[in-house]
PDB file of N, CA and C in Angstrom:
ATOM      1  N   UNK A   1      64.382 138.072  43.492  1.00  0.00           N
ATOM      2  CA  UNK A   1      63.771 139.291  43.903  1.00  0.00           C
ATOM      3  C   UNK A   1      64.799 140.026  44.762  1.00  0.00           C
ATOM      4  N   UNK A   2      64.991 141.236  44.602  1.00  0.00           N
ATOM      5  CA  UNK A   2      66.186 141.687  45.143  1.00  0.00           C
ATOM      6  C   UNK A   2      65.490 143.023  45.727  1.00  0.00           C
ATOM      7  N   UNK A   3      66.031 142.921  47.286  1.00  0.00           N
ATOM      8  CA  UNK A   3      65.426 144.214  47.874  1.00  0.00           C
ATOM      9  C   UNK A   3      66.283 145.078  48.288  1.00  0.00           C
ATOM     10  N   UNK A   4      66.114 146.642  48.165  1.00  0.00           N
ATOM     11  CA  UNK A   4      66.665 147.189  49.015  1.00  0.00           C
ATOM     12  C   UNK A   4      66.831 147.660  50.342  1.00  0.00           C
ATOM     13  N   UNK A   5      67.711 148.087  51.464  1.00  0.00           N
ATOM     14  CA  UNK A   5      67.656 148.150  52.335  1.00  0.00           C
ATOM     15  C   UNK A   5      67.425 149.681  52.063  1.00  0.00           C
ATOM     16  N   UNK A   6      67.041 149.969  53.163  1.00  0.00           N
ATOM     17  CA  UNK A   6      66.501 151.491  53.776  1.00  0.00           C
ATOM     18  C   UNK A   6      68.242 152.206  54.304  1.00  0.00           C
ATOM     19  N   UNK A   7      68.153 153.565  54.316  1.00  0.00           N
ATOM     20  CA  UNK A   7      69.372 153.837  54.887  1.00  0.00           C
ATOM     21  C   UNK A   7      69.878 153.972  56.329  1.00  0.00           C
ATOM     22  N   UNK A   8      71.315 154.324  56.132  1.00  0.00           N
ATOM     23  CA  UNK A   8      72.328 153.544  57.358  1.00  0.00           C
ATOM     24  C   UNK A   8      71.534 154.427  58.717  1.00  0.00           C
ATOM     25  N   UNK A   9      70.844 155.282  58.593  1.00  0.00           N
ATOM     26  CA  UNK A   9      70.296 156.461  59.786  1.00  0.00           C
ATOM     27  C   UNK A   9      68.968 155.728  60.171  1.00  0.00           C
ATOM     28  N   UNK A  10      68.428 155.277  59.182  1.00  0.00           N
ATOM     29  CA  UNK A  10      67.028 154.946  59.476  1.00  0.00           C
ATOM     30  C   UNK A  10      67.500 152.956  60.673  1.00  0.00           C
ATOM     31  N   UNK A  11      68.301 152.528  59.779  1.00  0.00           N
ATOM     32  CA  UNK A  11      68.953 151.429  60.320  1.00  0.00           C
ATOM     33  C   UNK A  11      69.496 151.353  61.831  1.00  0.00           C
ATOM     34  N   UNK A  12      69.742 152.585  62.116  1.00  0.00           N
ATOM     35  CA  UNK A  12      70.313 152.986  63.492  1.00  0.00           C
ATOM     36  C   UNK A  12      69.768 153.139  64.217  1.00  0.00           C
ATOM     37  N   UNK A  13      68.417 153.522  63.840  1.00  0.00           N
ATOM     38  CA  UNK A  13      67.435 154.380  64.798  1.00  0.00           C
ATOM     39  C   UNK A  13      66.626 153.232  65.406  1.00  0.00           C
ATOM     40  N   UNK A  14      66.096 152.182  64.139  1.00  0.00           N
ATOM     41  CA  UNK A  14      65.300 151.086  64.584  1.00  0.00           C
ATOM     42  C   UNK A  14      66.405 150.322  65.577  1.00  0.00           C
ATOM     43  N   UNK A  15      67.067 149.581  65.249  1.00  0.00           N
ATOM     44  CA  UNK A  15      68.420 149.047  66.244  1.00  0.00           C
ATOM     45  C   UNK A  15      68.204 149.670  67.453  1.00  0.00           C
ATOM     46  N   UNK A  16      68.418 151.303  67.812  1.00  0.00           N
ATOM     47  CA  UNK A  16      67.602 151.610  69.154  1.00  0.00           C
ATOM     48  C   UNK A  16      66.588 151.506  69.731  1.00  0.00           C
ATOM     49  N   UNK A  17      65.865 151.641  68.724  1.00  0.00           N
ATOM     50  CA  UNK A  17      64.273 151.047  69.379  1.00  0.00           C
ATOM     51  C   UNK A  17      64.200 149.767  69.909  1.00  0.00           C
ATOM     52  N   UNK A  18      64.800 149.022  69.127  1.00  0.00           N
ATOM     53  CA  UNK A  18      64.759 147.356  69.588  1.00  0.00           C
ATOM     54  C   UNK A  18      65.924 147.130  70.787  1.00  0.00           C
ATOM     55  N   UNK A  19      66.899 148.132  71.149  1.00  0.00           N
ATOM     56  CA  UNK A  19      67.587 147.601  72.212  1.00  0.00           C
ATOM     57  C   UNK A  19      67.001 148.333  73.278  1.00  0.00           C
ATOM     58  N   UNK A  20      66.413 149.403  73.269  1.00  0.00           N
ATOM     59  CA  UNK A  20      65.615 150.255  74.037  1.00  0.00           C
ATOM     60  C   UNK A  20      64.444 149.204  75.321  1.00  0.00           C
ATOM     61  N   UNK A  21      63.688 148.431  73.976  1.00  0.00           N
ATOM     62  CA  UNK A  21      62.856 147.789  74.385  1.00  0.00           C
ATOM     63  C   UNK A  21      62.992 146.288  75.065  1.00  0.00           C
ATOM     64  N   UNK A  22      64.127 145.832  74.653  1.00  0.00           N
ATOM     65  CA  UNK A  22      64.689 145.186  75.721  1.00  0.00           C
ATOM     66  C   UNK A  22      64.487 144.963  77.526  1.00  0.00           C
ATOM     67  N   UNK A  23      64.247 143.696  77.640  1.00  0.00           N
ATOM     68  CA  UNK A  23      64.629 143.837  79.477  1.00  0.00           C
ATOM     69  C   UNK A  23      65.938 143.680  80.211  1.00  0.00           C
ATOM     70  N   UNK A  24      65.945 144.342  81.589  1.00  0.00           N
ATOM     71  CA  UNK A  24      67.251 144.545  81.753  1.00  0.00           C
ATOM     72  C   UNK A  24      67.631 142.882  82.089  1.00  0.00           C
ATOM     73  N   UNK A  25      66.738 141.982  82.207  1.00  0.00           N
ATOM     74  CA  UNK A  25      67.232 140.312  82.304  1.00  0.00           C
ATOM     75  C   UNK A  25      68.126 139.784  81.280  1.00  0.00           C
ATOM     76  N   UNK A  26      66.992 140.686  79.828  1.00  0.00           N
ATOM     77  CA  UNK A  26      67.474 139.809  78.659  1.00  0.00           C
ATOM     78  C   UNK A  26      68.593 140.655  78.293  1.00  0.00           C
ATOM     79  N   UNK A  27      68.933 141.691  78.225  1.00  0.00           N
ATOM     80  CA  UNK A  27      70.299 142.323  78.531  1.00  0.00           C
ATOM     81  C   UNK A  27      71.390 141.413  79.351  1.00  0.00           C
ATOM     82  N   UNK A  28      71.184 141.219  79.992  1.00  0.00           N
ATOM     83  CA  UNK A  28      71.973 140.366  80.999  1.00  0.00           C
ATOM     84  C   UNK A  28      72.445 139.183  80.505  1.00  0.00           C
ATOM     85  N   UNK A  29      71.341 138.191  79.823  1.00  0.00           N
ATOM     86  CA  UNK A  29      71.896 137.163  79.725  1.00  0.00           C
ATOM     87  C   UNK A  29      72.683 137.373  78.147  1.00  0.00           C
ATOM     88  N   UNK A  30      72.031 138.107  77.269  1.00  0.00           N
ATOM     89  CA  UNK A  30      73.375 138.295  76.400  1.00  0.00           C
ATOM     90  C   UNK A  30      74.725 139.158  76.853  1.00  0.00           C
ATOM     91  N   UNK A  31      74.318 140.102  77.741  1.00  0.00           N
ATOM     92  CA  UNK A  31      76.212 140.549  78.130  1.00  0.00           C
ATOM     93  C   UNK A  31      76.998 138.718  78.657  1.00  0.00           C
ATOM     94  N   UNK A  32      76.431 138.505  79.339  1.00  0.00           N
ATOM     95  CA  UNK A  32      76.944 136.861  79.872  1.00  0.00           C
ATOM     96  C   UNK A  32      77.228 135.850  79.050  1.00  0.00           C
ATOM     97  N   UNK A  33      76.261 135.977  77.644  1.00  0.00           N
ATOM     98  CA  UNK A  33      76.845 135.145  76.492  1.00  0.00           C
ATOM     99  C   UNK A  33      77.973 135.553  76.002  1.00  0.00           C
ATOM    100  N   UNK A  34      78.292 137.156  75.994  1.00  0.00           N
ATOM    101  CA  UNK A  34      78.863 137.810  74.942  1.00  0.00           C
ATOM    102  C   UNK A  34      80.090 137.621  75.554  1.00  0.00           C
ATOM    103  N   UNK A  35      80.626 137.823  77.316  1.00  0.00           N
ATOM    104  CA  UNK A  35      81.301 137.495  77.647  1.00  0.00           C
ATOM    105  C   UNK A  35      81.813 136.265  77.765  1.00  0.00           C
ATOM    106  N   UNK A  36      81.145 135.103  77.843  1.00  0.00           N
ATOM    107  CA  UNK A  36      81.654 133.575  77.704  1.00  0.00           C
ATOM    108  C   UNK A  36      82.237 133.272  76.237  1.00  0.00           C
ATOM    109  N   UNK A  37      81.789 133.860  75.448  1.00  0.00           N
ATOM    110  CA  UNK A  37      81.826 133.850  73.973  1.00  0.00           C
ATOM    111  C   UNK A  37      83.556 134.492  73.928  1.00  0.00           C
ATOM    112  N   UNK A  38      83.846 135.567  74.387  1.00  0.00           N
ATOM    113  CA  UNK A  38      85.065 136.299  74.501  1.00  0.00           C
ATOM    114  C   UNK A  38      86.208 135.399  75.318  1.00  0.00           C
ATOM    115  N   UNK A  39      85.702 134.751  76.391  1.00  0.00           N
ATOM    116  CA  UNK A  39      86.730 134.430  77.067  1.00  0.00           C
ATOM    117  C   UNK A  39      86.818 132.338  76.242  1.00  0.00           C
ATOM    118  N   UNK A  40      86.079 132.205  75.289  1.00  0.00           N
ATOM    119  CA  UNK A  40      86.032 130.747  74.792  1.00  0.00           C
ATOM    120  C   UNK A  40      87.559 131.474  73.860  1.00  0.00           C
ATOM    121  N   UNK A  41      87.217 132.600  73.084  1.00  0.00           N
ATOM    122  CA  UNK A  41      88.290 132.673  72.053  1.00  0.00           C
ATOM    123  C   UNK A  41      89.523 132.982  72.585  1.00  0.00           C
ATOM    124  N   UNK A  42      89.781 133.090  73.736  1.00  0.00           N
ATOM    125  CA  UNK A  42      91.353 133.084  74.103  1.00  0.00           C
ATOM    126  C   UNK A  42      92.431 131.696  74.290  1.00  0.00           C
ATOM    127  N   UNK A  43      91.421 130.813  74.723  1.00  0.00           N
ATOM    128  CA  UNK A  43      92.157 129.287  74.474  1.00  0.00           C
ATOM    129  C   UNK A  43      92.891 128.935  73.481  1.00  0.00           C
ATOM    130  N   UNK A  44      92.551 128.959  72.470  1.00  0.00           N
ATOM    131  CA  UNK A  44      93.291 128.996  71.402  1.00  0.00           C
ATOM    132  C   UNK A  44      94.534 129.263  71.709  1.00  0.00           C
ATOM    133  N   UNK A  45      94.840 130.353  71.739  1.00  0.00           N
ATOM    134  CA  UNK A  45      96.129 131.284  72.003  1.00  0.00           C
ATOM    135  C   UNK A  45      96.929 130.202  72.898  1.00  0.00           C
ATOM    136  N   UNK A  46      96.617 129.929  74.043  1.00  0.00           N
ATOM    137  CA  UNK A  46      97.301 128.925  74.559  1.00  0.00           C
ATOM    138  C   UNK A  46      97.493 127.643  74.353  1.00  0.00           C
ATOM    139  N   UNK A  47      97.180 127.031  73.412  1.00  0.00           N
ATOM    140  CA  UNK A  47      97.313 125.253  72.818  1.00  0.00           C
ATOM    141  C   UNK A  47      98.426 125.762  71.670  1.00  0.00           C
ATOM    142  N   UNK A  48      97.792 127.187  71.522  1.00  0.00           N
ATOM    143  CA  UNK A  48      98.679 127.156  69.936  1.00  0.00           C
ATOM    144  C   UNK A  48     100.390 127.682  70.539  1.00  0.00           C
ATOM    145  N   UNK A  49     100.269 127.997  71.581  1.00  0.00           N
ATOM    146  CA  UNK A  49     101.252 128.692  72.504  1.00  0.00           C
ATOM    147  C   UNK A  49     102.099 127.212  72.907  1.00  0.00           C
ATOM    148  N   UNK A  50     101.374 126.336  73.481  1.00  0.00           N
ATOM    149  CA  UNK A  50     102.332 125.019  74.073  1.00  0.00           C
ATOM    150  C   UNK A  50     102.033 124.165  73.151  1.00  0.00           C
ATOM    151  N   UNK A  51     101.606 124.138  71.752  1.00  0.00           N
ATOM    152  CA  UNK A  51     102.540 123.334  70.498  1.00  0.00           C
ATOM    153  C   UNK A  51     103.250 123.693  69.915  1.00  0.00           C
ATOM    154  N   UNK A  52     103.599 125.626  69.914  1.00  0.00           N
ATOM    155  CA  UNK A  52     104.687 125.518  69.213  1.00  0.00           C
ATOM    156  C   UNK A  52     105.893 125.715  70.499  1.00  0.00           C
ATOM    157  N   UNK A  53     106.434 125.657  71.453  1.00  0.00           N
ATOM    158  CA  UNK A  53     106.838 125.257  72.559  1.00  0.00           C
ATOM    159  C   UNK A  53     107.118 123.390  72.150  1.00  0.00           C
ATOM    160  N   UNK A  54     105.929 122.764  72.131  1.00  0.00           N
ATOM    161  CA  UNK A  54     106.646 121.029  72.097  1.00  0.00           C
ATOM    162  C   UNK A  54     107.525 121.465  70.829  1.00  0.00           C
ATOM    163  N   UNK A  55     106.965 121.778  69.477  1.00  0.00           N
ATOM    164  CA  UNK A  55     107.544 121.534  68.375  1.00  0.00           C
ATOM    165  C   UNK A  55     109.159 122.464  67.912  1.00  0.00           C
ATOM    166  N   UNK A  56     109.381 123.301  68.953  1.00  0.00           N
ATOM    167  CA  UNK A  56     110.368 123.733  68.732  1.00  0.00           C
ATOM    168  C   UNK A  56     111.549 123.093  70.147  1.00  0.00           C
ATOM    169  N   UNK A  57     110.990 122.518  70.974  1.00  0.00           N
ATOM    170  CA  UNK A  57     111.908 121.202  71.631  1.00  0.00           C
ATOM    171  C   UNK A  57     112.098 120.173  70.728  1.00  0.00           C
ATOM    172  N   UNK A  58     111.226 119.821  69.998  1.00  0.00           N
ATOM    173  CA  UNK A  58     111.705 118.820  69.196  1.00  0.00           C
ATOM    174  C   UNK A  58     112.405 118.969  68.234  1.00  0.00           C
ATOM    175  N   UNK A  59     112.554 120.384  67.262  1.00  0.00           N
ATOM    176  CA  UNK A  59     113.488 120.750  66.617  1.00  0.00           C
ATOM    177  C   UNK A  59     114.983 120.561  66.769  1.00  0.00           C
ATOM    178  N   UNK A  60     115.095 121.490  68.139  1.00  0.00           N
ATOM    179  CA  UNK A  60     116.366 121.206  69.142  1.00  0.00           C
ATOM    180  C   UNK A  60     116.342 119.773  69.542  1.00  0.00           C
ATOM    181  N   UNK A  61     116.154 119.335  70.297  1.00  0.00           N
ATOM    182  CA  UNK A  61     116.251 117.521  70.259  1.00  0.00           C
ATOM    183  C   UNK A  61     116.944 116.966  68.785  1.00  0.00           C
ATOM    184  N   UNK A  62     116.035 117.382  67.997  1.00  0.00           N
ATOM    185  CA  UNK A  62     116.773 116.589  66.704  1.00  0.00           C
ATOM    186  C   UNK A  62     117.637 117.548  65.840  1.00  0.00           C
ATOM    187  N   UNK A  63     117.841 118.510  66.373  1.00  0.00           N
ATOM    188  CA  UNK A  63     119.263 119.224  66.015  1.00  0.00           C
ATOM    189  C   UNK A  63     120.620 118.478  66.506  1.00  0.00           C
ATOM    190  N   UNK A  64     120.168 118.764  67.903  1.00  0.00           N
ATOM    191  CA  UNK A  64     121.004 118.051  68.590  1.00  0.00           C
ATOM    192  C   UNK A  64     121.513 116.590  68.580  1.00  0.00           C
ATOM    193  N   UNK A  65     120.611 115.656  68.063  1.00  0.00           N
ATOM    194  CA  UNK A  65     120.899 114.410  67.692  1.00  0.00           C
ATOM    195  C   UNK A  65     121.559 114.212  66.478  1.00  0.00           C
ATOM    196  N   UNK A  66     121.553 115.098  65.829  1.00  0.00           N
ATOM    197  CA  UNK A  66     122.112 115.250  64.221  1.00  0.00           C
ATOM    198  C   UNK A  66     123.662 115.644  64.324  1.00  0.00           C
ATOM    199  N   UNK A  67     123.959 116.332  65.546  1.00  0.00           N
ATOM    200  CA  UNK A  67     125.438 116.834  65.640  1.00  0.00           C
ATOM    201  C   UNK A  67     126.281 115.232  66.379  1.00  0.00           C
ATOM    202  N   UNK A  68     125.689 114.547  67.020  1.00  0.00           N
ATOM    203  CA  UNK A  68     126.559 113.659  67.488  1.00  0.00           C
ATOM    204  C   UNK A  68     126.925 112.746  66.830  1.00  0.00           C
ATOM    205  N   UNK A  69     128.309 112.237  66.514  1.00  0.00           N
ATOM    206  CA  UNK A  69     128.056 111.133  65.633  1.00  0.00           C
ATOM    207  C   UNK A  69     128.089 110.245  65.493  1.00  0.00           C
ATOM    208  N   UNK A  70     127.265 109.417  64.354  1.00  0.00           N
ATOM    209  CA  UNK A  70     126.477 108.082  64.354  1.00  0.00           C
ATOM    210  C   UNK A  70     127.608 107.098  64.862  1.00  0.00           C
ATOM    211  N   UNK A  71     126.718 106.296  65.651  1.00  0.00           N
ATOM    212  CA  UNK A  71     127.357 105.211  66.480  1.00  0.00           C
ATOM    213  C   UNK A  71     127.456 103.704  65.560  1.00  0.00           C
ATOM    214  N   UNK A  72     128.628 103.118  65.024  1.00  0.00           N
ATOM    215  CA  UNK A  72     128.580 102.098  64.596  1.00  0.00           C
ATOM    216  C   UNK A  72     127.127 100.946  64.676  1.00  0.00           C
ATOM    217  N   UNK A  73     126.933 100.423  64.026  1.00  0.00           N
ATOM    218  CA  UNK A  73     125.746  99.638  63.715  1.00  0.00           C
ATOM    219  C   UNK A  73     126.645  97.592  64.221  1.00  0.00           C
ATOM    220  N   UNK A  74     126.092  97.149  65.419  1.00  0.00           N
ATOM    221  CA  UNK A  74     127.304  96.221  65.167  1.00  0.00           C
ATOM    222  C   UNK A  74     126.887  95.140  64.447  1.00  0.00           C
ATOM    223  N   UNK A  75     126.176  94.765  63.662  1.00  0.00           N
ATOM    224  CA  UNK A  75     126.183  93.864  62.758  1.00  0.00           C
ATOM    225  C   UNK A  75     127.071  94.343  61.677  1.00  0.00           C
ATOM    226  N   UNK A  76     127.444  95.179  61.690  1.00  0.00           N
ATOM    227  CA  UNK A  76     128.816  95.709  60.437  1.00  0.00           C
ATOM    228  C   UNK A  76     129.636  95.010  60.405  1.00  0.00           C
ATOM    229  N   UNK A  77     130.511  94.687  62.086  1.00  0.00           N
ATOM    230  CA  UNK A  77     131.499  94.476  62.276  1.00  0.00           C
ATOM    231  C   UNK A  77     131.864  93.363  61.754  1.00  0.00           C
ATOM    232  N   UNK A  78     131.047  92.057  61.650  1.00  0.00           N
ATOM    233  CA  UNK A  78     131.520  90.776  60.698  1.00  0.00           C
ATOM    234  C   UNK A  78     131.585  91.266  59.439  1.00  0.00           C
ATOM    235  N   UNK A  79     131.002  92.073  58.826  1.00  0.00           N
ATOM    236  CA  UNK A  79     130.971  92.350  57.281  1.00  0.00           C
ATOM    237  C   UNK A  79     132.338  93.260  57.222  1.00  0.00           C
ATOM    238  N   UNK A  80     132.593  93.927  58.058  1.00  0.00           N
ATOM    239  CA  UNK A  80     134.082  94.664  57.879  1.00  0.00           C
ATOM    240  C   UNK A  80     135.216  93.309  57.368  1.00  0.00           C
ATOM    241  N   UNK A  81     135.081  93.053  58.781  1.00  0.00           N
ATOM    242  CA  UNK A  81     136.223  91.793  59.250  1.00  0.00           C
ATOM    243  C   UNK A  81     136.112  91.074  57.781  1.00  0.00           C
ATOM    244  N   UNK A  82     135.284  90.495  57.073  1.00  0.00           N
ATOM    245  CA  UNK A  82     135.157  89.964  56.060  1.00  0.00           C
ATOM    246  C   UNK A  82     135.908  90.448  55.084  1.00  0.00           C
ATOM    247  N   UNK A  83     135.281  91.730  54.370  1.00  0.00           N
ATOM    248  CA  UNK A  83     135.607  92.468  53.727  1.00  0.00           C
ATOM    249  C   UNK A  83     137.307  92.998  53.923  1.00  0.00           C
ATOM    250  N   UNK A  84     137.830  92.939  55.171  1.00  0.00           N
ATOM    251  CA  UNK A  84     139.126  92.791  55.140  1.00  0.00           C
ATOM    252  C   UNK A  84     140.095  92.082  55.236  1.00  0.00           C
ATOM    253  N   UNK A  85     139.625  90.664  55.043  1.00  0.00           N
ATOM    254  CA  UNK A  85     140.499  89.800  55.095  1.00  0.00           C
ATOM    255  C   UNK A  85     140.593  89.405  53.469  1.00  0.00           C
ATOM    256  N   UNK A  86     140.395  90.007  52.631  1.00  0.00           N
ATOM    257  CA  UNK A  86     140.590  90.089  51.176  1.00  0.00           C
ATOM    258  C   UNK A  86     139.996  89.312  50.314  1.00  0.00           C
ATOM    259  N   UNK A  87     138.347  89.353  50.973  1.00  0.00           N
ATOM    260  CA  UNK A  87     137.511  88.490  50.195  1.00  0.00           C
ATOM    261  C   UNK A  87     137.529  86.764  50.366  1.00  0.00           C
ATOM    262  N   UNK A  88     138.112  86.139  51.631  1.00  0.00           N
ATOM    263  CA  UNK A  88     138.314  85.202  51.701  1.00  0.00           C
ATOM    264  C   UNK A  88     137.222  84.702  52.082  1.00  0.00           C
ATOM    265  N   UNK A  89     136.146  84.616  52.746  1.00  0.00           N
ATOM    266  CA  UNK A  89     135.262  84.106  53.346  1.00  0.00           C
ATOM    267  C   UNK A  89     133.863  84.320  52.137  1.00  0.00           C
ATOM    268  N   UNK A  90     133.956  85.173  51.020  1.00  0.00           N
ATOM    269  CA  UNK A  90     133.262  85.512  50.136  1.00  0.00           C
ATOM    270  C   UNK A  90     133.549  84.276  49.156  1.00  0.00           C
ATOM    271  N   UNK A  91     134.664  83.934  48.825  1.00  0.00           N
ATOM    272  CA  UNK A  91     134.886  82.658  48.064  1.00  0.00           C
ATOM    273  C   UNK A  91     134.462  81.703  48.569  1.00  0.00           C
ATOM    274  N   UNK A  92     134.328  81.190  49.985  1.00  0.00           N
ATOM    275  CA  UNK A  92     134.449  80.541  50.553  1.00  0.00           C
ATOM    276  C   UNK A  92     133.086  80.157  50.773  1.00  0.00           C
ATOM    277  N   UNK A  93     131.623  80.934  50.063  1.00  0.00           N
ATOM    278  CA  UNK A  93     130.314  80.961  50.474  1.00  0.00           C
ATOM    279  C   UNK A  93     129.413  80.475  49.161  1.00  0.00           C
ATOM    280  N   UNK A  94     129.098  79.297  49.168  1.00  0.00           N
ATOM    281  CA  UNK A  94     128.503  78.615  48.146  1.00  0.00           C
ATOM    282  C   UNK A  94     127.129  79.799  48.004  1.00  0.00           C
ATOM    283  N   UNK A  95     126.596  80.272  48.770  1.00  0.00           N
ATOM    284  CA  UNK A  95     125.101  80.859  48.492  1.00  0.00           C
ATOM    285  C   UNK A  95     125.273  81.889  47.570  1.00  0.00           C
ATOM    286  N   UNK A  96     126.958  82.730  47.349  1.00  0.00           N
ATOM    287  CA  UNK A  96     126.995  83.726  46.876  1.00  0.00           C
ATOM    288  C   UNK A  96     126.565  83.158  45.179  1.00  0.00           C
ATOM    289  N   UNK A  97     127.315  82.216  45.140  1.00  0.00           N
ATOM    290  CA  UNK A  97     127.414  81.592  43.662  1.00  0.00           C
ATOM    291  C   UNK A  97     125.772  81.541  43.480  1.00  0.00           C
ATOM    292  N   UNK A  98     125.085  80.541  44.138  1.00  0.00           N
ATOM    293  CA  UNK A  98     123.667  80.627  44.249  1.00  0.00           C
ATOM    294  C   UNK A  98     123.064  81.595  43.634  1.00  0.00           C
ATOM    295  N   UNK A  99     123.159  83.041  44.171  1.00  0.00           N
ATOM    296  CA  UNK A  99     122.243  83.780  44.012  1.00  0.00           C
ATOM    297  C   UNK A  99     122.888  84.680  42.994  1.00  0.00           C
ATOM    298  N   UNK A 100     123.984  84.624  42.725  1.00  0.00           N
ATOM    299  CA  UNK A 100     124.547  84.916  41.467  1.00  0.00           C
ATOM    300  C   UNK A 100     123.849  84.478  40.089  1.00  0.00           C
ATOM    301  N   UNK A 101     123.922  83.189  40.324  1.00  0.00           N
ATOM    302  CA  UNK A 101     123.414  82.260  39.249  1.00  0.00           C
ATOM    303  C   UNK A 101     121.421  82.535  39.086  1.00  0.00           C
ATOM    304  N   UNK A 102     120.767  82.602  39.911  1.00  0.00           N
ATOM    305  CA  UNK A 102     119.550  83.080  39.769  1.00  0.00           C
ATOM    306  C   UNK A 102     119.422  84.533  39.593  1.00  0.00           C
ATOM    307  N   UNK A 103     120.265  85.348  39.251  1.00  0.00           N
ATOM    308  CA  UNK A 103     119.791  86.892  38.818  1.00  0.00           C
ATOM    309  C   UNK A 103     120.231  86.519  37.187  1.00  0.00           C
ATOM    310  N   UNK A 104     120.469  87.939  36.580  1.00  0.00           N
ATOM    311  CA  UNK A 104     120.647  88.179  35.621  1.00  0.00           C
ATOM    312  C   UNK A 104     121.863  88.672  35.481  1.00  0.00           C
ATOM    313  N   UNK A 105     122.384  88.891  36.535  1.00  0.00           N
ATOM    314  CA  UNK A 105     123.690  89.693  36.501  1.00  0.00           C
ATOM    315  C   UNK A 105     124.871  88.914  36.353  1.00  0.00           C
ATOM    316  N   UNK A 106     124.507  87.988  36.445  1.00  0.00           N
ATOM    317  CA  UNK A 106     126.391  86.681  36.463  1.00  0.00           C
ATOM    318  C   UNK A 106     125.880  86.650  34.487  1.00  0.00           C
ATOM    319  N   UNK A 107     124.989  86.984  33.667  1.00  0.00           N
ATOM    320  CA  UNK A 107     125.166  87.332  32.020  1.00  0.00           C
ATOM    321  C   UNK A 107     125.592  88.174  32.060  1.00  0.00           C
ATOM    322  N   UNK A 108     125.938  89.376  32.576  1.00  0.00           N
ATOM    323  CA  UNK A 108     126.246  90.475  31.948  1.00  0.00           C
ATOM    324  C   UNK A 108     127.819  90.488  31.518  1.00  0.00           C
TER     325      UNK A 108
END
């Protein structure tokens, strides 16, 4: 069932009547809603204000961590030393054979 509304003048007029008739209490306590209501929607603005503040320190932070450069890892350093003494300690390691022998790759 679809109704129509009456027009935008007639709409205006009742709207006055009904704020007309109003008390000046109940006036009151909606200006007081209307204002709490106004000052709830400004918070926002400020959370959204000091996260993007953290998140653009953290940008910089990890800009900045990205320019310095990477600090040796020291468990490397035996695998260097290894690796440069011309594979000697690699022959020298029964497990390699081991796990050689259980893949597929010592067929290829």
């Amino acid at each position: 069932m679809s109704r129509t509304l009456p027009p935008d003048d007639q709409l205006q007029a009742l709207h006055q009547q009904a704020v007309q008739a109003l008390s000046p209490a109940t006036l009151a306590r909606l200006r007081n809603a209307r204002h709490a209501t106004a000052a709830s929607r400004r918070r926002p603005a400020w959370w959204m204000a000091t996260a993007f503040a953290g998140v653009a320190a953290l940008g910089v932070g990890l800009s900045l961590q990205m320019r310095s450069p990477p600090s040796p890892l020291p468990a490397a350093a035996p695998m260097v030393a290894a690796l440069e003494s011309d594979g000697a300690a690699l022959d020298e390691n029964p497990d390699l054979y081991l796990w050689l022998a259980s893949t597929d790759l010592a067929m290829e």
